[in-house]
PDB file of N, CA and C in Angstrom:
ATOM      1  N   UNK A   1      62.827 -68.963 129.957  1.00  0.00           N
ATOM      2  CA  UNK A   1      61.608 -69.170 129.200  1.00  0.00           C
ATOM      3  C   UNK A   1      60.917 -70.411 129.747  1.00  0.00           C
ATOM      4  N   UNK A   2      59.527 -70.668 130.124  1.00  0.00           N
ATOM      5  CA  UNK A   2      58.564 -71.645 130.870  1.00  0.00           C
ATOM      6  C   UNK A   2      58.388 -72.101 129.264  1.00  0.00           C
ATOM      7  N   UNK A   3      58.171 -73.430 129.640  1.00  0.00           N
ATOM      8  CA  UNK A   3      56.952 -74.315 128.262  1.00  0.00           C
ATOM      9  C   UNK A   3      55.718 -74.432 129.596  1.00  0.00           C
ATOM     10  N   UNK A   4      54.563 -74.365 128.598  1.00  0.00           N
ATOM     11  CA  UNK A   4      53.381 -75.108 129.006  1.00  0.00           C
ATOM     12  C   UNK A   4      53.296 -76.370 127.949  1.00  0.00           C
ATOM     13  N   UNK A   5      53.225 -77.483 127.867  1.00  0.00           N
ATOM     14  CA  UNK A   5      52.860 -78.049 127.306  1.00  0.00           C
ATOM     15  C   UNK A   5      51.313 -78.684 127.348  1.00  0.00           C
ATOM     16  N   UNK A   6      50.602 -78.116 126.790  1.00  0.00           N
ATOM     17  CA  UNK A   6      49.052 -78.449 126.605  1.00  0.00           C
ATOM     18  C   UNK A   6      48.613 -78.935 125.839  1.00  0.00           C
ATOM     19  N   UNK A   7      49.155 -79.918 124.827  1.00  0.00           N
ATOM     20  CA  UNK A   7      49.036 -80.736 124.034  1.00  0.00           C
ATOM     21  C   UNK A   7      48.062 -81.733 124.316  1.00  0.00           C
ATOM     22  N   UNK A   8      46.935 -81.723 123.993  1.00  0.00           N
ATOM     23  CA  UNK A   8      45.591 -82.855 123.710  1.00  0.00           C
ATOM     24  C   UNK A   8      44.566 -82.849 124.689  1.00  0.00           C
ATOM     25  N   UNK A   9      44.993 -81.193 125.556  1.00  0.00           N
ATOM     26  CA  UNK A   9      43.809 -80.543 126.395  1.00  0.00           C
ATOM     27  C   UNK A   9      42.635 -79.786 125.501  1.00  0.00           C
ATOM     28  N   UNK A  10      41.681 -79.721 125.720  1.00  0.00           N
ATOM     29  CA  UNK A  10      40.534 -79.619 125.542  1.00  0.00           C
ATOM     30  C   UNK A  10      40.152 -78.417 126.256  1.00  0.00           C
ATOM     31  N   UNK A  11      40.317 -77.161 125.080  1.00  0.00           N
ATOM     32  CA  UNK A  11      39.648 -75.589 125.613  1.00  0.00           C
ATOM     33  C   UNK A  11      38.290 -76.095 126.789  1.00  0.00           C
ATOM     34  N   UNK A  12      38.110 -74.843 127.761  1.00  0.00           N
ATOM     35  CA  UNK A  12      39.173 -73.418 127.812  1.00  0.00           C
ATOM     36  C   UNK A  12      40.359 -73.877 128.949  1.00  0.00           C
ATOM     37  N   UNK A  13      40.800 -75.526 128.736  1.00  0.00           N
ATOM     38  CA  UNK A  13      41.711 -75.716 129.941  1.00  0.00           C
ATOM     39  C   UNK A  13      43.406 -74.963 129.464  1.00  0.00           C
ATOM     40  N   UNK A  14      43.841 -74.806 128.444  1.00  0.00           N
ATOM     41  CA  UNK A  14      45.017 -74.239 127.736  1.00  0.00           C
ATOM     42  C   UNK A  14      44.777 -72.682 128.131  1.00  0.00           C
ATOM     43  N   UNK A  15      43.723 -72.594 127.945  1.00  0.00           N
ATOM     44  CA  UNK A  15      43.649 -70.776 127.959  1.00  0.00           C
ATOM     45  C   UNK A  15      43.353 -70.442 129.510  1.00  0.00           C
ATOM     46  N   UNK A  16      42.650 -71.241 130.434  1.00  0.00           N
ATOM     47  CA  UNK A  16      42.765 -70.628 131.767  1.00  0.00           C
ATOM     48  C   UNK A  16      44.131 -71.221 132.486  1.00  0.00           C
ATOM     49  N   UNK A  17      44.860 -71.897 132.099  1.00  0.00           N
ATOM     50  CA  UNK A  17      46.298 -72.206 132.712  1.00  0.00           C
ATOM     51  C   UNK A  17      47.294 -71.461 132.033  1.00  0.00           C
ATOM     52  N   UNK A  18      47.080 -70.925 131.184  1.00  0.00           N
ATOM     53  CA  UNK A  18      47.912 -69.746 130.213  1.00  0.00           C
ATOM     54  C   UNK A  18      47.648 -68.367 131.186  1.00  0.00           C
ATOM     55  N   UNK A  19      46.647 -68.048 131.133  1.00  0.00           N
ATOM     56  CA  UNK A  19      46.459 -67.140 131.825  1.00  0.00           C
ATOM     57  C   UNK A  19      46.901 -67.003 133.371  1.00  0.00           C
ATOM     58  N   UNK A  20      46.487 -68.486 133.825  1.00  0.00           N
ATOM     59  CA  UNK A  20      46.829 -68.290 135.490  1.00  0.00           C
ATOM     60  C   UNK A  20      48.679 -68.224 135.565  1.00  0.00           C
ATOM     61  N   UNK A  21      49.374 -68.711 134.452  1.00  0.00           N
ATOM     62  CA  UNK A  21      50.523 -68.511 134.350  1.00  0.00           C
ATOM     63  C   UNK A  21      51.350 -67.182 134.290  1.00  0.00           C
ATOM     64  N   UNK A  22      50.566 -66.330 133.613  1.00  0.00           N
ATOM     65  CA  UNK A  22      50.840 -65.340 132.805  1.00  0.00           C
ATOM     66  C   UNK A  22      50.565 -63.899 134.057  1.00  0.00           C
ATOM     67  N   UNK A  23      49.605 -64.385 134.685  1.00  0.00           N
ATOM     68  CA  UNK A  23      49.360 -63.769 136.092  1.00  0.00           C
ATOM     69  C   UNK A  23      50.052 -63.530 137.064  1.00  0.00           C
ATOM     70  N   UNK A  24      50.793 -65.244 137.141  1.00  0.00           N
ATOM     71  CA  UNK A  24      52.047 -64.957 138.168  1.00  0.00           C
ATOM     72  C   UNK A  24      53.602 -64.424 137.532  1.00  0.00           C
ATOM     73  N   UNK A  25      53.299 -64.649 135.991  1.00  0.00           N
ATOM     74  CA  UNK A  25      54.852 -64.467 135.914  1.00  0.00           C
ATOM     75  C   UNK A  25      55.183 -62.851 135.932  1.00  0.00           C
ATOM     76  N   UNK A  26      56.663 -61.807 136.055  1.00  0.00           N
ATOM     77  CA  UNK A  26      56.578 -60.806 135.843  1.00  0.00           C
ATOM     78  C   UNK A  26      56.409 -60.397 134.805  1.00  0.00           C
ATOM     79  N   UNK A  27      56.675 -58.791 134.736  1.00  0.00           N
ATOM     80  CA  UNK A  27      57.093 -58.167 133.055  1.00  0.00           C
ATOM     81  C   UNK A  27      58.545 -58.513 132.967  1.00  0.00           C
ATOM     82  N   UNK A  28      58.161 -59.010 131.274  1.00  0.00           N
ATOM     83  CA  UNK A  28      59.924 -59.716 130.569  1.00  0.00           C
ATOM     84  C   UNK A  28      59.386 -61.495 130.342  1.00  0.00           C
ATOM     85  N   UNK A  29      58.830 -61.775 131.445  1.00  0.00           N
ATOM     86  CA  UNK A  29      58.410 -63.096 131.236  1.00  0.00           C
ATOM     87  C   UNK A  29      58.284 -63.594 130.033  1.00  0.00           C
ATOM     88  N   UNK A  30      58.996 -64.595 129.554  1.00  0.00           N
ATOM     89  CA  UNK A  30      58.879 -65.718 128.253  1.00  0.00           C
ATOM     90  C   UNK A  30      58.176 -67.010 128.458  1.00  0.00           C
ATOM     91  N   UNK A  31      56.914 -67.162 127.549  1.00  0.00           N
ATOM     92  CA  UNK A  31      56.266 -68.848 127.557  1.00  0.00           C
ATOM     93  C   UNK A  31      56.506 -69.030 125.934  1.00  0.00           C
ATOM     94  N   UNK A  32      56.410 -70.374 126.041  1.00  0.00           N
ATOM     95  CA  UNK A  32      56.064 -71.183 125.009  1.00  0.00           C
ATOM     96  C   UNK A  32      54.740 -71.367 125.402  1.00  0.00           C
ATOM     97  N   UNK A  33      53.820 -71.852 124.345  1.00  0.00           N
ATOM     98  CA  UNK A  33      52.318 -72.666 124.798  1.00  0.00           C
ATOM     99  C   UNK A  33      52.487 -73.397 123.536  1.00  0.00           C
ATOM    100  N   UNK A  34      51.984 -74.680 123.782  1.00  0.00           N
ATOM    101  CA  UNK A  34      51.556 -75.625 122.604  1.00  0.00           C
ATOM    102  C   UNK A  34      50.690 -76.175 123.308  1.00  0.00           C
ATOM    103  N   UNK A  35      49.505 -75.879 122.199  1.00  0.00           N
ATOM    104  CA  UNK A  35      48.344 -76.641 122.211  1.00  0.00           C
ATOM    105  C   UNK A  35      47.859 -77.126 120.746  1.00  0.00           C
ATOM    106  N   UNK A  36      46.918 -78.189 120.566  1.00  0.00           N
ATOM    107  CA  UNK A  36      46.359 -78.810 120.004  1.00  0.00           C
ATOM    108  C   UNK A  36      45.600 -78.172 118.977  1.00  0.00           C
ATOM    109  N   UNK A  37      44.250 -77.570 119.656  1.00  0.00           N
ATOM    110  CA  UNK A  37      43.424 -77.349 119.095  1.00  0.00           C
ATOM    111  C   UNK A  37      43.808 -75.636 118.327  1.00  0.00           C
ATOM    112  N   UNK A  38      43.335 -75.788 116.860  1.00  0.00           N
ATOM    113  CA  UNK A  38      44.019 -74.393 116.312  1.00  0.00           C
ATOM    114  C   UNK A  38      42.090 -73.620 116.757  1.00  0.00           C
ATOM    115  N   UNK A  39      40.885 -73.929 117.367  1.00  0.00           N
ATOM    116  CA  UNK A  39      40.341 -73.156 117.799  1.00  0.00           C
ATOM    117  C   UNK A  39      40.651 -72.601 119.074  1.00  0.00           C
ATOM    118  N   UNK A  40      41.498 -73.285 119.924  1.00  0.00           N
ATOM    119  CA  UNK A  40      41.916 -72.745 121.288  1.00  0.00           C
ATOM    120  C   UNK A  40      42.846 -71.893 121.564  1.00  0.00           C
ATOM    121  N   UNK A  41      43.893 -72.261 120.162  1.00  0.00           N
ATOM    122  CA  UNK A  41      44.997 -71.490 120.070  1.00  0.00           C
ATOM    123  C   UNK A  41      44.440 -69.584 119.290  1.00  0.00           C
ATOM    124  N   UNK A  42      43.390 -70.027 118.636  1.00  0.00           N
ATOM    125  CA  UNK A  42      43.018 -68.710 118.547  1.00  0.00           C
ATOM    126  C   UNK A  42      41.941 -67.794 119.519  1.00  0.00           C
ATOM    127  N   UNK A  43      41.232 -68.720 120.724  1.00  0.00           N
ATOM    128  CA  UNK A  43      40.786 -68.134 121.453  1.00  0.00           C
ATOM    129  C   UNK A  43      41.908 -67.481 122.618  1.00  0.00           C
ATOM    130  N   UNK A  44      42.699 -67.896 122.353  1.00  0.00           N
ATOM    131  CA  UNK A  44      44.026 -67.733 123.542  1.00  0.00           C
ATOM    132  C   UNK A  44      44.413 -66.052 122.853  1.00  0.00           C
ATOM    133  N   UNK A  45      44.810 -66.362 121.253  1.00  0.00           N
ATOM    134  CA  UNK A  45      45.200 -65.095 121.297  1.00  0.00           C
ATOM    135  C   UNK A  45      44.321 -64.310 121.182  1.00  0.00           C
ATOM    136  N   UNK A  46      42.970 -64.062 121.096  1.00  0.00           N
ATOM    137  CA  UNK A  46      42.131 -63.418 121.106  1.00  0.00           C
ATOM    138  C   UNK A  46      41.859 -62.908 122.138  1.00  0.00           C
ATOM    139  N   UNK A  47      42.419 -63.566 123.845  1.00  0.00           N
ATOM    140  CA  UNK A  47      42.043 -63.280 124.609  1.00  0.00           C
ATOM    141  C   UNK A  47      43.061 -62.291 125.179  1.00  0.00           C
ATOM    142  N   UNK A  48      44.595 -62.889 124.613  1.00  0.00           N
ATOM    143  CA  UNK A  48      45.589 -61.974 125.410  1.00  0.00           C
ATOM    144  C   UNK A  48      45.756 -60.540 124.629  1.00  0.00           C
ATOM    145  N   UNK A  49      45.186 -60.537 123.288  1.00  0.00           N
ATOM    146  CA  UNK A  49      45.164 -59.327 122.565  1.00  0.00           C
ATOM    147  C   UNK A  49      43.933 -58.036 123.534  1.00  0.00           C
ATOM    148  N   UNK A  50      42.979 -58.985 123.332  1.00  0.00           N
ATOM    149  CA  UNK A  50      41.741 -58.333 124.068  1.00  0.00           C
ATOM    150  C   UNK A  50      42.868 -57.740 125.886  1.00  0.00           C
ATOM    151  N   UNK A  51      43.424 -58.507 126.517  1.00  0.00           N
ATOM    152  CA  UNK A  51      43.462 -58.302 128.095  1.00  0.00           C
ATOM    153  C   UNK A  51      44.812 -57.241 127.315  1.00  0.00           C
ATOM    154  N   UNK A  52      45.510 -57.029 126.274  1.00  0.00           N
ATOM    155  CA  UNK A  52      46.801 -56.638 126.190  1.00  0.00           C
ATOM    156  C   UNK A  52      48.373 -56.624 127.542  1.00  0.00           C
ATOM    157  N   UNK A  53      48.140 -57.968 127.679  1.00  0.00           N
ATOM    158  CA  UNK A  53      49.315 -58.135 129.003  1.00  0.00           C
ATOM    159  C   UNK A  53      50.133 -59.138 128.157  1.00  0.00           C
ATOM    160  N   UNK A  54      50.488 -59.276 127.014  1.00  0.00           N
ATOM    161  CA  UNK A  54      51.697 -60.046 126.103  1.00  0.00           C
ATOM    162  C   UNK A  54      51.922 -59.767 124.788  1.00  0.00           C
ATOM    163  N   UNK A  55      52.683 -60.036 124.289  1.00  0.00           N
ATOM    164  CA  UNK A  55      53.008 -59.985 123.125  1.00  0.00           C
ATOM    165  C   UNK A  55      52.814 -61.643 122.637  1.00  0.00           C
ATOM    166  N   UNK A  56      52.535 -61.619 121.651  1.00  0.00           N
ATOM    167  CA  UNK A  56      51.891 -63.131 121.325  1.00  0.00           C
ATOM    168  C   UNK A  56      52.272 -63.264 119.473  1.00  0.00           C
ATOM    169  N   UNK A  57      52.777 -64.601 119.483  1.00  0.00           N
ATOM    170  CA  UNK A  57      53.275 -65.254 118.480  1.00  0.00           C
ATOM    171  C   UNK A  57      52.389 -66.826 117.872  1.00  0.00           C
ATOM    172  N   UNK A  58      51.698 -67.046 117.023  1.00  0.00           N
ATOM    173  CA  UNK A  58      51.038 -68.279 116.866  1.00  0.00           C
ATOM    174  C   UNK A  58      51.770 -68.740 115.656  1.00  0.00           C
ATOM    175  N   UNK A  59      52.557 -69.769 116.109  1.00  0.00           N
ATOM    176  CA  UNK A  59      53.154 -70.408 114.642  1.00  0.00           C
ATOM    177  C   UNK A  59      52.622 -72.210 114.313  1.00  0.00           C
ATOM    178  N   UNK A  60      51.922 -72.467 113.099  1.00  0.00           N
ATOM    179  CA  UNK A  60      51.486 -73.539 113.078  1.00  0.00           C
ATOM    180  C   UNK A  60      52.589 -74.654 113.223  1.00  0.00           C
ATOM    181  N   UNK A  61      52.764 -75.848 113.633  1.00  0.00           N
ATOM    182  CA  UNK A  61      53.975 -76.618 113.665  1.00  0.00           C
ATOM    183  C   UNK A  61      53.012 -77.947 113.161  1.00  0.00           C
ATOM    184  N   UNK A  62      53.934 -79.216 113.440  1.00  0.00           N
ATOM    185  CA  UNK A  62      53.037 -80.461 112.787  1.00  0.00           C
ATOM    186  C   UNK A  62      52.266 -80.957 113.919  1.00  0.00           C
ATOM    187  N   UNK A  63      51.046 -80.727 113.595  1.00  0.00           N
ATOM    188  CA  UNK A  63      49.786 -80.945 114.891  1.00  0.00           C
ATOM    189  C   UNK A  63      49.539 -80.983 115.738  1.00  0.00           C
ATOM    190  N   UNK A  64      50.107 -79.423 115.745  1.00  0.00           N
ATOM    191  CA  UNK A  64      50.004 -78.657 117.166  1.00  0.00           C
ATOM    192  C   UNK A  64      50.281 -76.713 116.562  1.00  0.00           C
ATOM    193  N   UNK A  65      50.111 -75.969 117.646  1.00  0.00           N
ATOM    194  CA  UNK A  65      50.432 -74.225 117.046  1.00  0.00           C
ATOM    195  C   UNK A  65      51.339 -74.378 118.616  1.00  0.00           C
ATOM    196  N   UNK A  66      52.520 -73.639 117.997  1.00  0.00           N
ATOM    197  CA  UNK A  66      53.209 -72.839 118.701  1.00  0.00           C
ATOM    198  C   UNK A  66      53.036 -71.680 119.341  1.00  0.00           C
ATOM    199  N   UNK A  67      52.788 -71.141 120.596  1.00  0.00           N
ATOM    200  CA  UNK A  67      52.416 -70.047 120.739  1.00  0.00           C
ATOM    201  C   UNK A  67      53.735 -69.069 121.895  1.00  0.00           C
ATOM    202  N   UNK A  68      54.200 -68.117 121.290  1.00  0.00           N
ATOM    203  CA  UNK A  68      55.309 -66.893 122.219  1.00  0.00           C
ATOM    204  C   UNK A  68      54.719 -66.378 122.435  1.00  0.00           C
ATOM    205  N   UNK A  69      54.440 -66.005 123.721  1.00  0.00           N
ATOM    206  CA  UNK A  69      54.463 -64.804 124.922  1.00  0.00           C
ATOM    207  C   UNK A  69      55.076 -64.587 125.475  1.00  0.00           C
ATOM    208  N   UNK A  70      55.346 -63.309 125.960  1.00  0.00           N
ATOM    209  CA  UNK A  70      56.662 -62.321 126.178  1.00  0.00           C
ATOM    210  C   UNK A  70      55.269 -61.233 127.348  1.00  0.00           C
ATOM    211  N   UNK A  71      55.013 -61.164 128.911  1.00  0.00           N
ATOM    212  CA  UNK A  71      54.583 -60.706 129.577  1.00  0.00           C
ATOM    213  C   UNK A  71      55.050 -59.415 129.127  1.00  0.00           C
ATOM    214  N   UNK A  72      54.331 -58.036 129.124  1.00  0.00           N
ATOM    215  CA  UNK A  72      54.543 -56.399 129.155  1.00  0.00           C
ATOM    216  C   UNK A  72      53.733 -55.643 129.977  1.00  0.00           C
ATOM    217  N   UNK A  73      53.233 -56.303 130.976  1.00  0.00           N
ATOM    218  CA  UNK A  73      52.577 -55.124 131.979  1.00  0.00           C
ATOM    219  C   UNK A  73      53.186 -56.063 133.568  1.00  0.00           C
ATOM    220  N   UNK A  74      53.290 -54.689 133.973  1.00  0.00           N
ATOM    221  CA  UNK A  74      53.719 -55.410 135.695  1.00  0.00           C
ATOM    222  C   UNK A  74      52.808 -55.897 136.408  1.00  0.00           C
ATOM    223  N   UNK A  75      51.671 -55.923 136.356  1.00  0.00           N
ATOM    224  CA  UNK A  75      50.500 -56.470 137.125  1.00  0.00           C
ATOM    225  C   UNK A  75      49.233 -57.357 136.334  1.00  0.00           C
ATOM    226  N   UNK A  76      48.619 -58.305 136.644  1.00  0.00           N
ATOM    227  CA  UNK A  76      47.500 -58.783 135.910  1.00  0.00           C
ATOM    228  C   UNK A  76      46.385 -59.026 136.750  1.00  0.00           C
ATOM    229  N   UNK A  77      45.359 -58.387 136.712  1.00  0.00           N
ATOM    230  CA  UNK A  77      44.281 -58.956 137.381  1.00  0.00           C
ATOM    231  C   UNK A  77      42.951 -58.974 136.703  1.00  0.00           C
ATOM    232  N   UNK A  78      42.684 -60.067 136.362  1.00  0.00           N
ATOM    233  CA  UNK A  78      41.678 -61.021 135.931  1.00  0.00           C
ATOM    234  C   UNK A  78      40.339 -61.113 136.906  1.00  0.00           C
TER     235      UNK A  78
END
């Protein structure tokens, strides 16, 4: 399992390094993401729901959201 830690980045830098991550990793792939902002954390999942290449988890923690992804397609292109 990768951490990103993106803690006190400033959208859309969490969500295009999530993604460029998520690009290289395979199917099965496990991230953590923590970020800051709970508007980034919901543009993130908004975005990986929309692309459907993860399974995605947002859990609030103390000032910060937790976010699981679990890669499910073998290829990503963005």
């Amino acid at each position: 399992m990768s951490l990103l830690d993106l803690r006190n980045e400033e959208c859309p830098g969490p969500l295009v390094k999530t993604i460029r991550a998520l690009t290289k990793a395979r199917k099965g792939d496990k991230f953590i993401v923590l970020i800051t902002s709970k508007e980034c954390a919901e543009m993130l999942k908004q975005a990986i729901e929309a692309l459907g290449i993860a399974k995605i988890s947002v859990l609030n923690a103390t000032n910060y959201y937790e976010i699981y992804l679990e890669k499910i397609v073998d290829s990503l292109e963005v």
